[in-house]
Structures are given as C-alpha cells and as structure tokens.
C-alpha atoms as a PDB file:
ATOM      1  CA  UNK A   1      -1.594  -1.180   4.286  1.00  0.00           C
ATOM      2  CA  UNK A   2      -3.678  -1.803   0.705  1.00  0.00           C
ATOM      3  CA  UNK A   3      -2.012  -4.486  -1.906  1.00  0.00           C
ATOM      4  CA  UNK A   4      -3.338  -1.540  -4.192  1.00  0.00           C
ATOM      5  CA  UNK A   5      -1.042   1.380  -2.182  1.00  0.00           C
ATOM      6  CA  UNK A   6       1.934   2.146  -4.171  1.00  0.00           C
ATOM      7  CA  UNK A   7       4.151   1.196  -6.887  1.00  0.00           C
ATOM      8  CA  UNK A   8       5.123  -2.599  -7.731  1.00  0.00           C
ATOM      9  CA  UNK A   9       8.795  -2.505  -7.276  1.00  0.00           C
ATOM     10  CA  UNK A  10      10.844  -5.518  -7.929  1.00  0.00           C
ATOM     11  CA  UNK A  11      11.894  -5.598  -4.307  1.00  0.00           C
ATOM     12  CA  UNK A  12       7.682  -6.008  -3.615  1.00  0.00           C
ATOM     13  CA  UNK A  13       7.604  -8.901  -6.312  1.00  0.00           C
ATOM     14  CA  UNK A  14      10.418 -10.459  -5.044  1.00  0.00           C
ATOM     15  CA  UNK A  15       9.525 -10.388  -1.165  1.00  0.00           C
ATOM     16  CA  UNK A  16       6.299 -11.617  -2.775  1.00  0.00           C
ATOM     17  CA  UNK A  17       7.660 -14.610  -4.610  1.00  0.00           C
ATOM     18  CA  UNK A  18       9.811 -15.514  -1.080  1.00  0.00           C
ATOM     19  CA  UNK A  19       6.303 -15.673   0.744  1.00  0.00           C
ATOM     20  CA  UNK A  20       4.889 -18.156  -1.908  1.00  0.00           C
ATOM     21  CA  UNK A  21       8.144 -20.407  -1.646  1.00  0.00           C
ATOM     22  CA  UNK A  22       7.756 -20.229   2.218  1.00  0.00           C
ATOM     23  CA  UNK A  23       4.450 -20.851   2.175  1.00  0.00           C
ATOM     24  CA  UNK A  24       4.447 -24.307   0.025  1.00  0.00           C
ATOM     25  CA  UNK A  25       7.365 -25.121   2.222  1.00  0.00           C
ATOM     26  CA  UNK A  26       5.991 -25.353   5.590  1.00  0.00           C
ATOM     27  CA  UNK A  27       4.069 -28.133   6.683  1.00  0.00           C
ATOM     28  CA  UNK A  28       1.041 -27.873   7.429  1.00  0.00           C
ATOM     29  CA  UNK A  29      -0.589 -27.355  11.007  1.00  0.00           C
ATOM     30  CA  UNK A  30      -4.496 -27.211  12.423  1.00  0.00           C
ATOM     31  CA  UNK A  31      -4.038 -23.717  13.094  1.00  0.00           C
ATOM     32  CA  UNK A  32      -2.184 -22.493  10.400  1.00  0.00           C
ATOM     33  CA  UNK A  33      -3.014 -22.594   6.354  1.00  0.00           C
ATOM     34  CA  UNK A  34       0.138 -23.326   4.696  1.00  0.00           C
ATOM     35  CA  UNK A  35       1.691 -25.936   2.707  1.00  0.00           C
ATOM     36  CA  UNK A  36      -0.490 -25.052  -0.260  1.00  0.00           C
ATOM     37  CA  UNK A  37      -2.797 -22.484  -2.010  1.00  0.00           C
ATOM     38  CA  UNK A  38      -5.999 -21.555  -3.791  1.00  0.00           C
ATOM     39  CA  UNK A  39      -3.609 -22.286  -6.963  1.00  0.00           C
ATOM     40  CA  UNK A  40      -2.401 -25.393  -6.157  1.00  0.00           C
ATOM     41  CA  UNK A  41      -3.357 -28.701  -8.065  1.00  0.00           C
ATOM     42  CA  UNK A  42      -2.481 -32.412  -7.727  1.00  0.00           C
ATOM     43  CA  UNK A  43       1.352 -32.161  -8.637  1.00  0.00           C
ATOM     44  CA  UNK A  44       1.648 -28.220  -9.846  1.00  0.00           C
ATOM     45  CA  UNK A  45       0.681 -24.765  -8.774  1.00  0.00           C
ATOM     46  CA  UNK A  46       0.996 -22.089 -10.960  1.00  0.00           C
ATOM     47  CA  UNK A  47       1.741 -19.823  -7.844  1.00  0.00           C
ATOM     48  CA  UNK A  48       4.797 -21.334  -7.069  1.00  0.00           C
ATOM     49  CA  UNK A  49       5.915 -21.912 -10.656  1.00  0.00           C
ATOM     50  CA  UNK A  50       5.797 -18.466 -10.743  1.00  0.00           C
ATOM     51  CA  UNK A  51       7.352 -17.890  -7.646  1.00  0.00           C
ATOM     52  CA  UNK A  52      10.412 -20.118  -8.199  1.00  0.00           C
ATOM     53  CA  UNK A  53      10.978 -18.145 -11.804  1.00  0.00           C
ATOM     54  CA  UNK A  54      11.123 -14.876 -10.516  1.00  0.00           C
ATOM     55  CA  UNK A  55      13.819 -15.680  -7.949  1.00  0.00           C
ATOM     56  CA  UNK A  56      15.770 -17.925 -10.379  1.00  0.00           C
ATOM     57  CA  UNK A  57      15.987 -15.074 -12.629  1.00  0.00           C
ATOM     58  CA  UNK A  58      17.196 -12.816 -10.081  1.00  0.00           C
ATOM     59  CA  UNK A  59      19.425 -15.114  -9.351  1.00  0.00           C
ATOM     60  CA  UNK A  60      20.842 -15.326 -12.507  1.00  0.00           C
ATOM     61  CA  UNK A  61      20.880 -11.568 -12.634  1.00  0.00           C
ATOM     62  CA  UNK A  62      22.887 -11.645  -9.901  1.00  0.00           C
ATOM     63  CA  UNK A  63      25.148 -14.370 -11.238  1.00  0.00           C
ATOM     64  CA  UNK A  64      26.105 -12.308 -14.464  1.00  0.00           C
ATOM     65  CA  UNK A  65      26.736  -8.984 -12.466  1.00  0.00           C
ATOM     66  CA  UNK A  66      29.138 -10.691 -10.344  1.00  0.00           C
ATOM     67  CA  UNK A  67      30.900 -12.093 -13.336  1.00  0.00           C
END
C-alpha cells in the first residue's frame, strides 16, 4: 500500500516513530541497512529525535489518564 493512501492517524505516527527507534537500535549487518538513516549525523539524527518525542509524549498522555 501507498505512504500517500489514507489518513495520518496517531496510531500510523506512532507505529511510525516505533520503526525509527527499532531501526537505530539494531546493529548493523551486511545484509541488512539498519542502525542508522539518511538523517543521521555524527552524534544526532533528527529522525530519531523525533521519534523518541512522539512516544514520550504518548507516554505521558498515558501517564496523566491513568492518574
């Protein structure tokens, strides 16, 4: 299916942000490109800054509901 199929829901941008976590997380392997991205510089990648803010403040969405 098309990225461009669809509404963005925040279930999509969510999933999304999981892949980029999961993706800087693995090592990296000869047959497999992971471990970085296009984004990623020496010591930041504005990808996974992204990434780790979108599920932090779901998390603290989450947090406050529970409350």
């Amino acid at each position: 299916m098309p990225m461009d199929d669809g509404p963005i829901t925040p279930a999509l941008v969510i999933r999304t942000a999981q892949r980029v976590v999961t993706q800087h997380h693995e090592p990296t392997s000869g047959h497999r490109a992971t471990g970085r991205c296009m984004q990623c510089r020496d010591h930041e990648c504005g990808m996974l800054n992204w990434a780790r803010g979108v599920l932090k403040a779901r998390r603290l969405v989450g947090n406050r509901a529970k409350a």
